[in-house]
Structures are given as C-alpha cells and as structure tokens.
C-alpha atoms as a PDB file:
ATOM      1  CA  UNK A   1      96.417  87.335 110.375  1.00  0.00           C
ATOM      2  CA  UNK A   2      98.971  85.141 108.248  1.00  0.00           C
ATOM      3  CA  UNK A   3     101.920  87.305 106.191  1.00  0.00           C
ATOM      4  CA  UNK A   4     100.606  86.399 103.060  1.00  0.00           C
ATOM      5  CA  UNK A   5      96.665  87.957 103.853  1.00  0.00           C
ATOM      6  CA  UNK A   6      99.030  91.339 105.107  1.00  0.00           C
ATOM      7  CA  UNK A   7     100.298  91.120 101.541  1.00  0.00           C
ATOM      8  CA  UNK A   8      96.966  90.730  99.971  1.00  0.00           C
ATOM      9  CA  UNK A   9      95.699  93.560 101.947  1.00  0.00           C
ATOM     10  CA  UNK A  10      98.719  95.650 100.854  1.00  0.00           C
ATOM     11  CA  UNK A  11      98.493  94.945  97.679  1.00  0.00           C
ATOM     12  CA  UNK A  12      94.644  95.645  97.666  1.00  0.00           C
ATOM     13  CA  UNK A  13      95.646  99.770  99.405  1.00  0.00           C
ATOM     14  CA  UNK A  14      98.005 100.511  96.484  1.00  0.00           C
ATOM     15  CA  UNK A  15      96.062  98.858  93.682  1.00  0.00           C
ATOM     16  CA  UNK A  16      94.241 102.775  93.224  1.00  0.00           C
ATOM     17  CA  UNK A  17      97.453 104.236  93.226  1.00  0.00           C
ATOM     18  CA  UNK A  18      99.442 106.194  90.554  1.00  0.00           C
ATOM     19  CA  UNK A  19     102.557 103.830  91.001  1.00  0.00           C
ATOM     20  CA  UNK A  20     102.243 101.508  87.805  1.00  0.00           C
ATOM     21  CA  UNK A  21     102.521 104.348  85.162  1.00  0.00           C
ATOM     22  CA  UNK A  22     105.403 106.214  87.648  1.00  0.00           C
ATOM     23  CA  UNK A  23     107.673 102.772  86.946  1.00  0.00           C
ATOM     24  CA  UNK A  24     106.757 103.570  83.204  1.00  0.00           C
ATOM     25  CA  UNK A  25     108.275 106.998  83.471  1.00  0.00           C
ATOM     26  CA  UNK A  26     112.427 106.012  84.136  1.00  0.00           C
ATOM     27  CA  UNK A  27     112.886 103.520  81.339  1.00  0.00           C
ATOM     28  CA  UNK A  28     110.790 105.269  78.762  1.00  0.00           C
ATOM     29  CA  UNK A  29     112.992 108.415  79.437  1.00  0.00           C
ATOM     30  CA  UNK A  30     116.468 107.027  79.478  1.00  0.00           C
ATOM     31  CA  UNK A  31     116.089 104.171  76.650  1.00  0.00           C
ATOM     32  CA  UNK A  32     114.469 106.149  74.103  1.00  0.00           C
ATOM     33  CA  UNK A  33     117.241 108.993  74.619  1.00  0.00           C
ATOM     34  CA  UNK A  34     119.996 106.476  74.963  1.00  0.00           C
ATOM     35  CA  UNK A  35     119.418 104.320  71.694  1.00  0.00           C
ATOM     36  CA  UNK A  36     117.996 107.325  69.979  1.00  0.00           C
ATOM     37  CA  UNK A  37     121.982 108.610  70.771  1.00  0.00           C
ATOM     38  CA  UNK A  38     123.797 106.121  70.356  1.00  0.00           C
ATOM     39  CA  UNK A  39     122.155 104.630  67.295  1.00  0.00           C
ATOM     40  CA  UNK A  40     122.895 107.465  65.047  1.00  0.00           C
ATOM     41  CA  UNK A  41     126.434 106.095  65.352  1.00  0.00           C
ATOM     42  CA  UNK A  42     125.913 102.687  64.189  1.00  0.00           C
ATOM     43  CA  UNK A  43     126.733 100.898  60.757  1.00  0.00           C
ATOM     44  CA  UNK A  44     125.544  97.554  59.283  1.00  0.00           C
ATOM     45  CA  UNK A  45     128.722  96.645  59.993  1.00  0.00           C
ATOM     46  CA  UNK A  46     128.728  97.963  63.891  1.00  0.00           C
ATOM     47  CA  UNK A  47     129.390  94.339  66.536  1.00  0.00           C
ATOM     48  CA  UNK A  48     128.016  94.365  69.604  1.00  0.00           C
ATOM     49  CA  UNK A  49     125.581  97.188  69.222  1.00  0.00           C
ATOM     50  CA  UNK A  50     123.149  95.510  71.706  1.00  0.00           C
ATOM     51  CA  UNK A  51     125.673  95.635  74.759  1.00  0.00           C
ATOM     52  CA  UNK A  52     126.414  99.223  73.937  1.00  0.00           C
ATOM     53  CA  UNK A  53     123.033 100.302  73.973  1.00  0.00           C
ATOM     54  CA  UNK A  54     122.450  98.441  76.874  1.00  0.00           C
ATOM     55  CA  UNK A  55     125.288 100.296  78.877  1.00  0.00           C
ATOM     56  CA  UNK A  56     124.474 103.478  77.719  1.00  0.00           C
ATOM     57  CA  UNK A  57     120.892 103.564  78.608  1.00  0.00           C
ATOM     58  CA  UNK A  58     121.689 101.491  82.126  1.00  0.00           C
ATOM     59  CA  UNK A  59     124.797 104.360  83.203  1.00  0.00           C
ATOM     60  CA  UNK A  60     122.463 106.770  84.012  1.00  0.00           C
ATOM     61  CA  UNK A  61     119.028 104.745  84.844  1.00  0.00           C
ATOM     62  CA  UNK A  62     120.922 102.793  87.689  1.00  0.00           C
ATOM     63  CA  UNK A  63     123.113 105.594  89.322  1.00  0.00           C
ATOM     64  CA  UNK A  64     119.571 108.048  88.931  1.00  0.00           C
ATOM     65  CA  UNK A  65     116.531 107.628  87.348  1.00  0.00           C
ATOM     66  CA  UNK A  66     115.727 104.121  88.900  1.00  0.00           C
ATOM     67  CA  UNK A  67     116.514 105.171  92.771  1.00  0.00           C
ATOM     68  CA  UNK A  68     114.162 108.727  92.440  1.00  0.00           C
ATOM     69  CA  UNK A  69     111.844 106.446  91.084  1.00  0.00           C
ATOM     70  CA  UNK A  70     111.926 103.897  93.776  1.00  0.00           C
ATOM     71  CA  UNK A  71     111.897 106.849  96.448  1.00  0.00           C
ATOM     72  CA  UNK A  72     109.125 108.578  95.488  1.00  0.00           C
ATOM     73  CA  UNK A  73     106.990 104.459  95.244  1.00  0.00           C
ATOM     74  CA  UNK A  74     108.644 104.667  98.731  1.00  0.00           C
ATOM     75  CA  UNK A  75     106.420 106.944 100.296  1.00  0.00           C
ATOM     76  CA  UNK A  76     103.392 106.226  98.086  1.00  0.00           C
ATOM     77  CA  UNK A  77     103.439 103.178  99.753  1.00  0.00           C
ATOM     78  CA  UNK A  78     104.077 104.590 103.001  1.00  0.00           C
ATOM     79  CA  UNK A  79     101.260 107.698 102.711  1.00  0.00           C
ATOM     80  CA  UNK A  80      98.521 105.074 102.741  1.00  0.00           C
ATOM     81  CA  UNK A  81      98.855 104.479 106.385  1.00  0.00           C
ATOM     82  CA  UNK A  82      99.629 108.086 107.071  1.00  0.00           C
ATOM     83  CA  UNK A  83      96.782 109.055 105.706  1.00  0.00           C
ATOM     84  CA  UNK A  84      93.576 109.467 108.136  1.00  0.00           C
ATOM     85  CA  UNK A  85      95.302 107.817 110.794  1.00  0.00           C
ATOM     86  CA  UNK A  86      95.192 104.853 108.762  1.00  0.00           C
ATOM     87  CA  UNK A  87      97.994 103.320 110.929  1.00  0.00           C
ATOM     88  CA  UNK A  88      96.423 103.508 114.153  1.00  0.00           C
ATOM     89  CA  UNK A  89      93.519 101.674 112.680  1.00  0.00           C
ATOM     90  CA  UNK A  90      96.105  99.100 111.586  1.00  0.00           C
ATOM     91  CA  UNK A  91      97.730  98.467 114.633  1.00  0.00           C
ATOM     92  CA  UNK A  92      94.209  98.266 116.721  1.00  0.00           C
ATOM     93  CA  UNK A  93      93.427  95.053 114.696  1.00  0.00           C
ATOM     94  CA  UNK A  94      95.342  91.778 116.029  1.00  0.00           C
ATOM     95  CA  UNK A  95      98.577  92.475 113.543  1.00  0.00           C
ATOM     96  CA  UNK A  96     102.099  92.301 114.186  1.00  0.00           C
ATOM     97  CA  UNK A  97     103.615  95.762 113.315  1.00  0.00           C
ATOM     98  CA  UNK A  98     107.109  94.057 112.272  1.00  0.00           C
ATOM     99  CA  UNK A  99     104.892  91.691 109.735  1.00  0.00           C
ATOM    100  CA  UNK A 100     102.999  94.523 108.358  1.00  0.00           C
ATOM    101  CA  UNK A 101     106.277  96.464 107.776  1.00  0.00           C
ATOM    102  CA  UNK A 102     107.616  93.268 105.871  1.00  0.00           C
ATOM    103  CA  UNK A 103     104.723  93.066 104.272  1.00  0.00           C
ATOM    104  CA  UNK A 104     105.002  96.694 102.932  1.00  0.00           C
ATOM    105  CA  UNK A 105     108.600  96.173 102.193  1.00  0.00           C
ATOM    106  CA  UNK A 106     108.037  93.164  99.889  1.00  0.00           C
ATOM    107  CA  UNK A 107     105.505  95.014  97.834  1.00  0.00           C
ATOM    108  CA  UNK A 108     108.106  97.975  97.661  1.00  0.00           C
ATOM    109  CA  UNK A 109     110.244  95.001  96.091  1.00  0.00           C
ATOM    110  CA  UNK A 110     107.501  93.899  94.181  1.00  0.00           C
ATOM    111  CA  UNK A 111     107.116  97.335  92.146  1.00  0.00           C
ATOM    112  CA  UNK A 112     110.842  97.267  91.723  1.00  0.00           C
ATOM    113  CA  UNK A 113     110.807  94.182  90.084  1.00  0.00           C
ATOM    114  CA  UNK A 114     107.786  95.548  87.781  1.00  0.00           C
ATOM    115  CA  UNK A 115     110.344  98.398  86.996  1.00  0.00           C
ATOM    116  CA  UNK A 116     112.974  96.105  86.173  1.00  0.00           C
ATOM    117  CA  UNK A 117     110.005  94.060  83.465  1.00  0.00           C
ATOM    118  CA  UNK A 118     109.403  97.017  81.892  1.00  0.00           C
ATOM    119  CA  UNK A 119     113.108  98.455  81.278  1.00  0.00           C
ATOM    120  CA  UNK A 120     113.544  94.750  80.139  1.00  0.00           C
ATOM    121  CA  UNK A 121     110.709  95.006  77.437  1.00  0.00           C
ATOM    122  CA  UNK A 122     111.117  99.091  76.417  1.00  0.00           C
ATOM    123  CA  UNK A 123     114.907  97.910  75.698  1.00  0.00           C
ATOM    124  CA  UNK A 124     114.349  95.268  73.608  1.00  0.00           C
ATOM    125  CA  UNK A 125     111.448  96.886  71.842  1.00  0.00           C
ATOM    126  CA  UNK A 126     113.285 100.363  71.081  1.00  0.00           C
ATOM    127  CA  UNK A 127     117.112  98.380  70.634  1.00  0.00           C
ATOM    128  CA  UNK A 128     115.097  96.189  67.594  1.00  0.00           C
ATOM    129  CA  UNK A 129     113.539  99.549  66.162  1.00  0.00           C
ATOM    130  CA  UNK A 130     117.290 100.801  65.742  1.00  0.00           C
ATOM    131  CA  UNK A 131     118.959  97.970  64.722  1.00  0.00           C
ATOM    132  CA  UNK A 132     116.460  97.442  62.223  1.00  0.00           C
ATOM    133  CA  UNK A 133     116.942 100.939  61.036  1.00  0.00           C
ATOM    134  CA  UNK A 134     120.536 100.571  61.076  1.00  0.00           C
ATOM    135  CA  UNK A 135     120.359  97.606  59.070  1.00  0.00           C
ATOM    136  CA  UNK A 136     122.605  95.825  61.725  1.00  0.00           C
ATOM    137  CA  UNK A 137     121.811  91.753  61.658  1.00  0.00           C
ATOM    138  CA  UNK A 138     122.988  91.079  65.578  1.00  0.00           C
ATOM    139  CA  UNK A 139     121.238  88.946  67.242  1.00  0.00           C
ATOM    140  CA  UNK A 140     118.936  89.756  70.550  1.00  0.00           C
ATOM    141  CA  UNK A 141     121.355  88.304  73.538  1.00  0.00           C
ATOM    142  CA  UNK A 142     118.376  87.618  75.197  1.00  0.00           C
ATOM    143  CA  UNK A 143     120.224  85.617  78.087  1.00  0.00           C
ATOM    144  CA  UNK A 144     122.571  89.252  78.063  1.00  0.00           C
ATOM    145  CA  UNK A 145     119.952  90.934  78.623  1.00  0.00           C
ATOM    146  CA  UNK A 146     118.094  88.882  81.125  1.00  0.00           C
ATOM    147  CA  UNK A 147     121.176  88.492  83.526  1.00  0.00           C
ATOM    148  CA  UNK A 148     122.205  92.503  83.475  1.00  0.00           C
ATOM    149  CA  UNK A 149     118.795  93.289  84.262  1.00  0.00           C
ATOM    150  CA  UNK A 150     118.890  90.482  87.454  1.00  0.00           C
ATOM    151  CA  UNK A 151     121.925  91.878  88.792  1.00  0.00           C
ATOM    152  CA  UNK A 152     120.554  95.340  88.076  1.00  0.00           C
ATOM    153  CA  UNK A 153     117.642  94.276  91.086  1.00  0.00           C
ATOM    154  CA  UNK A 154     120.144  92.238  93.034  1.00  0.00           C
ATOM    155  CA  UNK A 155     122.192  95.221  93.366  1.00  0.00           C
ATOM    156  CA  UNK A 156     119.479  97.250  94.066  1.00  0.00           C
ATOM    157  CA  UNK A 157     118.006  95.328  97.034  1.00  0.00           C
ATOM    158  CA  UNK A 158     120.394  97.085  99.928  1.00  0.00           C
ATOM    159  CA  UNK A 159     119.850 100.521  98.208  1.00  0.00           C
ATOM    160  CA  UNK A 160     115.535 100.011  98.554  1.00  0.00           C
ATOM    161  CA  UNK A 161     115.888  98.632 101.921  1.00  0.00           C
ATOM    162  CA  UNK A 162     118.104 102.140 103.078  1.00  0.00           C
ATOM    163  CA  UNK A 163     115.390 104.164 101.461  1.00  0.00           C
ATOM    164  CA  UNK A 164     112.659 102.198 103.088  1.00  0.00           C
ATOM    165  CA  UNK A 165     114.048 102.765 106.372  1.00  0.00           C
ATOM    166  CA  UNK A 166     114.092 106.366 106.087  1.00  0.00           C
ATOM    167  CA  UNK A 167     110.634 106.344 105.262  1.00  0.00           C
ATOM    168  CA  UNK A 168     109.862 104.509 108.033  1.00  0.00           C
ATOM    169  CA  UNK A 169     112.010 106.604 110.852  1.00  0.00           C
ATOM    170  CA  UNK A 170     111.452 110.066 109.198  1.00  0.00           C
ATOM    171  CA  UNK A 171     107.763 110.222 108.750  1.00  0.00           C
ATOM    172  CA  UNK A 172     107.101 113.627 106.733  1.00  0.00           C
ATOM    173  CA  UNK A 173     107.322 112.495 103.183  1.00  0.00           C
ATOM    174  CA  UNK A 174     109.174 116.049 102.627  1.00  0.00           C
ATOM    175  CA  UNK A 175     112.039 114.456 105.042  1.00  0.00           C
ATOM    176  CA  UNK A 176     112.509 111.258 103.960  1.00  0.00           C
ATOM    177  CA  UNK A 177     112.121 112.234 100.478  1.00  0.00           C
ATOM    178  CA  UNK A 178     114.535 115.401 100.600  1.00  0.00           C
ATOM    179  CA  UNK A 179     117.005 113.233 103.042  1.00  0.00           C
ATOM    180  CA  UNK A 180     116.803 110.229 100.200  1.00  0.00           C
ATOM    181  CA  UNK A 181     117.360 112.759  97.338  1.00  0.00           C
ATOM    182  CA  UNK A 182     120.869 114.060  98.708  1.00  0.00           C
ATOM    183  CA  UNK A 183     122.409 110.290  99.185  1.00  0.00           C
ATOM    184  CA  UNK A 184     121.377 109.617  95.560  1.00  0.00           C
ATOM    185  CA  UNK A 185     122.971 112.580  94.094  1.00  0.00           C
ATOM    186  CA  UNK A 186     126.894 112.190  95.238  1.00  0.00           C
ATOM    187  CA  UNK A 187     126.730 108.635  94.182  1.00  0.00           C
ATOM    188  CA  UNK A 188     128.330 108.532  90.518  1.00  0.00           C
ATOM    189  CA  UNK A 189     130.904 110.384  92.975  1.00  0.00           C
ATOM    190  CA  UNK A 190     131.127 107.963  95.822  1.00  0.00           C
ATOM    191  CA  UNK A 191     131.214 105.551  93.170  1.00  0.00           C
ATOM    192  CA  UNK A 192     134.765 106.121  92.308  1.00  0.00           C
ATOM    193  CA  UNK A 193     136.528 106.315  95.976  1.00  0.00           C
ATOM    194  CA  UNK A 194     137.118 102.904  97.523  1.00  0.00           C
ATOM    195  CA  UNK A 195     134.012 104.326  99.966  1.00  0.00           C
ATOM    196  CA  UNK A 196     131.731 102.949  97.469  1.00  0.00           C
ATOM    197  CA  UNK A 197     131.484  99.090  98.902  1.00  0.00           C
ATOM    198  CA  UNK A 198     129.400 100.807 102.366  1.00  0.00           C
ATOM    199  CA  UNK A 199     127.208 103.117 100.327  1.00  0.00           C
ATOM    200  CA  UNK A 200     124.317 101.393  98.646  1.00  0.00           C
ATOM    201  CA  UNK A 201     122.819 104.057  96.387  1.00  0.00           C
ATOM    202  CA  UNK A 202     126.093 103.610  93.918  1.00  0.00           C
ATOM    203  CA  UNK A 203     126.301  99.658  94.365  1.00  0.00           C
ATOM    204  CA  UNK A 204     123.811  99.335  91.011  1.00  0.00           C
ATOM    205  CA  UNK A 205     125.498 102.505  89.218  1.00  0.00           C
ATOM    206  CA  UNK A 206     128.681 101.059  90.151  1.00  0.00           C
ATOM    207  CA  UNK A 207     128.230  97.455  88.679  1.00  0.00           C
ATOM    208  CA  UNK A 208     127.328  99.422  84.914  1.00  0.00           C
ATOM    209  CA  UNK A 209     130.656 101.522  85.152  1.00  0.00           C
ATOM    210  CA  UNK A 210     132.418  98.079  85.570  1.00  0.00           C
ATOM    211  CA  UNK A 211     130.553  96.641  82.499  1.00  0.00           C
ATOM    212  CA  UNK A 212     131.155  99.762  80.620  1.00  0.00           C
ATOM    213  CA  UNK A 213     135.009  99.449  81.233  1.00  0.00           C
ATOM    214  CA  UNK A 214     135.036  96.166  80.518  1.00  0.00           C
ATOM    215  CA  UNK A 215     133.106  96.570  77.294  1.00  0.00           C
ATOM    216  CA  UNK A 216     135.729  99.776  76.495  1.00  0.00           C
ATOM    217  CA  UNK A 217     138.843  97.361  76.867  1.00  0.00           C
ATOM    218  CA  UNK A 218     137.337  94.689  75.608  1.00  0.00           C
ATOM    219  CA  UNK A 219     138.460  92.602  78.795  1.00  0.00           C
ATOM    220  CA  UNK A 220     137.233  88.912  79.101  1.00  0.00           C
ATOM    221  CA  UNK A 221     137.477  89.486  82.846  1.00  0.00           C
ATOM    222  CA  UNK A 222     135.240  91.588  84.837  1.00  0.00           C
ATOM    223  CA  UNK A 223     136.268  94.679  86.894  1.00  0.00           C
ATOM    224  CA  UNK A 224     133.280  94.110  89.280  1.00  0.00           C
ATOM    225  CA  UNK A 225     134.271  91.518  92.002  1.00  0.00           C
ATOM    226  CA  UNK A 226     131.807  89.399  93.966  1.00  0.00           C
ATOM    227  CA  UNK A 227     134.137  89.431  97.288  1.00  0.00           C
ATOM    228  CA  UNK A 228     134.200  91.299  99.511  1.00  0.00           C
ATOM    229  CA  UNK A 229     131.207  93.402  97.539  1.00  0.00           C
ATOM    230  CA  UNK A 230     128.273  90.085  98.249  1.00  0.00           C
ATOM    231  CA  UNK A 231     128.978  89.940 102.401  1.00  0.00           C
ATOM    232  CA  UNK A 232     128.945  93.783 102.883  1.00  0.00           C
ATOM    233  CA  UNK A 233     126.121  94.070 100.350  1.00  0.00           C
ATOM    234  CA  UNK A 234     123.869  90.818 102.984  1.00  0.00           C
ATOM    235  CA  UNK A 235     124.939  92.612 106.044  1.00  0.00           C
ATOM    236  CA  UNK A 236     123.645  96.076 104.862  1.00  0.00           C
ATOM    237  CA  UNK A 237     120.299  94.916 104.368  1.00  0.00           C
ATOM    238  CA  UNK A 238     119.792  92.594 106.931  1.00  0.00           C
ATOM    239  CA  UNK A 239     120.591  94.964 109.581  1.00  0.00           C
ATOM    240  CA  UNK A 240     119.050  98.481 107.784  1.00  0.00           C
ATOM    241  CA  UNK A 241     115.659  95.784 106.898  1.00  0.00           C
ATOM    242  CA  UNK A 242     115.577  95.157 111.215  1.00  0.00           C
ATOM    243  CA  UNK A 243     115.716  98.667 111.641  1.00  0.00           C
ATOM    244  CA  UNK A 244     113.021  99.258 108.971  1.00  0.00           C
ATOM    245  CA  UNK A 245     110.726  96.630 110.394  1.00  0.00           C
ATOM    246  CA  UNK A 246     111.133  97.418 114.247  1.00  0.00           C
ATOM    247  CA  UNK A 247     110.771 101.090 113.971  1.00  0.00           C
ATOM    248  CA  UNK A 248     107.419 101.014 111.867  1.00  0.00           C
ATOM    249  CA  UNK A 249     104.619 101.686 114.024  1.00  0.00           C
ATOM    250  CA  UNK A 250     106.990 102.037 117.139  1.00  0.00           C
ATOM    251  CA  UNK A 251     105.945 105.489 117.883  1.00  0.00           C
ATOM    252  CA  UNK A 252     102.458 105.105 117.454  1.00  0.00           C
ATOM    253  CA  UNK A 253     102.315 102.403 119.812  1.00  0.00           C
ATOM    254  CA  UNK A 254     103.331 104.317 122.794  1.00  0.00           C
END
C-alpha cells in the first residue's frame, strides 16, 4: 500500500469527526475579542491599525489557544486506531507502521494548516468590520498578512511534531493530553529565558513577542533572528518526528 492510499485512508477515518468546527473555535475566540479591544481605541486618523490588530489577536492565539487546539486534534486523530482495536487490525494488513504514522502525522499538519486558513480569513473579515467602523482608510496588507500567518505554521511545525510524539508513546489520551497541557502553560515564561531556542511550545509565541517589540519601537530591524533559531528548530523535529514514527505501533507488535 503506497503513502499516498495511507493518506486517503486517513483522511477517509477522520472525515466523521468533530475536528473541522474545533479549528473554528481558537480564531473565532481570540480575533473577535482582540479587534473588538483594540478597535475601540482607534481614530480615522490611527496608521497601522492592521499590524496592531494582527499582534494583538496572534500574542495570545500562538503562545495558547492554537497549541490546546492542536493537542486535543492530536488525539482525535490518534483515538481512531485506539478505538476497537482498530490498530491491530491496521497492522495485520501488509502496512508499514512507520508509513502509517507519517501518514497520520501529515494529516495532523494538514488540520493545522486548515487552522491557519481560517485565522487568515476570520482576521481579515472582523479587521475590515472595524476599520470600517472606525472610519480608518488603511489598506488590507494582504502580503502582511499572508507571510505572519506562514511563519505562524513554520514555527509551529517542531511544536506539533513534540505533541504528536507524546501521543504516540503515552497512549491514554488523559496522559498525553494532561502531559501536553503542562509544557504549553510555562511557555509565555520559557519564552523570555535564553531556554526558549530548545523548547518548541514558545517558538510560535515567541516570534509574535518579537513582532510586537518591533512594532512598539518602531524598529526597521527584527528582534527575531533566523540563526541559530532555523538549525535547532530542523533538528528538533527531525529527531522528535523518528521517535514519533518508530514508536507507533511498536508495542502492539510484540
């Protein structure tokens, strides 16, 4: 069976699910509060109103509201083979186990990209609603827009692939869940010690922090640095992705 039939069949276990309106849930929540806020403050006059409500609705959707979501589409995804022994029935057909895992894992990506569509289109939607109201005449930076949100799921890659490897090695969803839960939290915190390079679940709150004190000073350089952030960032997911794929299905196949 060829990767991209695994995918199909993937795809096909979670169509039934309750994971499309659960990405719907995050960006609703934290862009209608955030430009609801931070509108009130505006002007006709007010520059750069788009950034700012960008930032402000991003600070707390990237250091929170977008990892619980992807945790909890996680072990959706992983409860369908849980389920009624559904793995054992998986592994009895002629399928590689390290395929089907990174099969699994690209539809985990998948959903996070959906996410990352719909916070795209909620913020443009609700940010022309309140400049509109404002009476503010700034343009939609679309290309803004379109590159913070593509850095937002670059940066989130490592952190998905941690959480999908606790899934994988700590079966009961309560675990991995609970275990997933208490490395998001301290990360707004982690965020601001030089520790914050080796610990994924800040590295997307942490690029928005460095936009946000960038857009304070009005700097034309960024804070955020590419090196030695981009190496550490590849070798984090490479080797927590192997450990995700050769664990799944390991101890059922004893």
């Amino acid at each position: 069976m060829s990767f991209f039939e695994l995918l199909k069949i993937e795809f096909t276990k979670v169509k039934r699910s309750k994971i499309v309106p659960l990405i719907f849930i995050a960006p609703l929540l934290v862009i209608i509060s955030g430009v609801s806020n931070l509108s009130s403050y505006f002007t006709p006059e007010y520059t750069n109103a788009w950034p700012a409500m960008f930032i402000q609705s991003a600070l707390v959707y990237s250091y929170y509201l977008l990892p619980f979501s992807m945790i909890v589409v996680c072990v959706m995804i992983a409860g369908r083979e849980t389920q009624n022994n559904g793995i054992l029935k998986m592994l009895a057909l002629p399928v590689n186990r390290y395929t089907m895992s990174l099969a699994k894992f690209f539809v985990l990506l998948f959903y996070l990209f959906m996410e990352m569509v719909v916070f795209f289109l909620v913020f443009i939607v609700a940010g022309e609603i309140a400049t509109r109201t404002m009476g503010i005449t700034e343009a939609l930076p679309l290309a803004y827009l379109l590159k913070w949100c593509a850095r937002l799921f670059s940066s989130m890659l490592p952190c998905v692939a941690v959480m999908w490897a606790i899934t994988v090695v700590f079966e009961k969803p309560l675990l991995s869940v609970g275990l997933n839960l208490l490395l998001v939290v301290p990360g707004v915190l982690v965020a601001n010690t030089p520790l914050w390079i080796v610990y994924p679940y800040c590295y997307s709150g942490y690029l928005v922090s460095c936009s946000l004190h960038d857009f304070t000073v009005q700097s034309n350089t960024m804070t955020f640095s590419m090196f030695p952030f981009l190496p550490i960032a590849v070798l984090v997911f490479v080797n927590v992705l192997t450990v995700a794929v050769t664990q799944f299905g390991k101890k059922e196949m004893r």
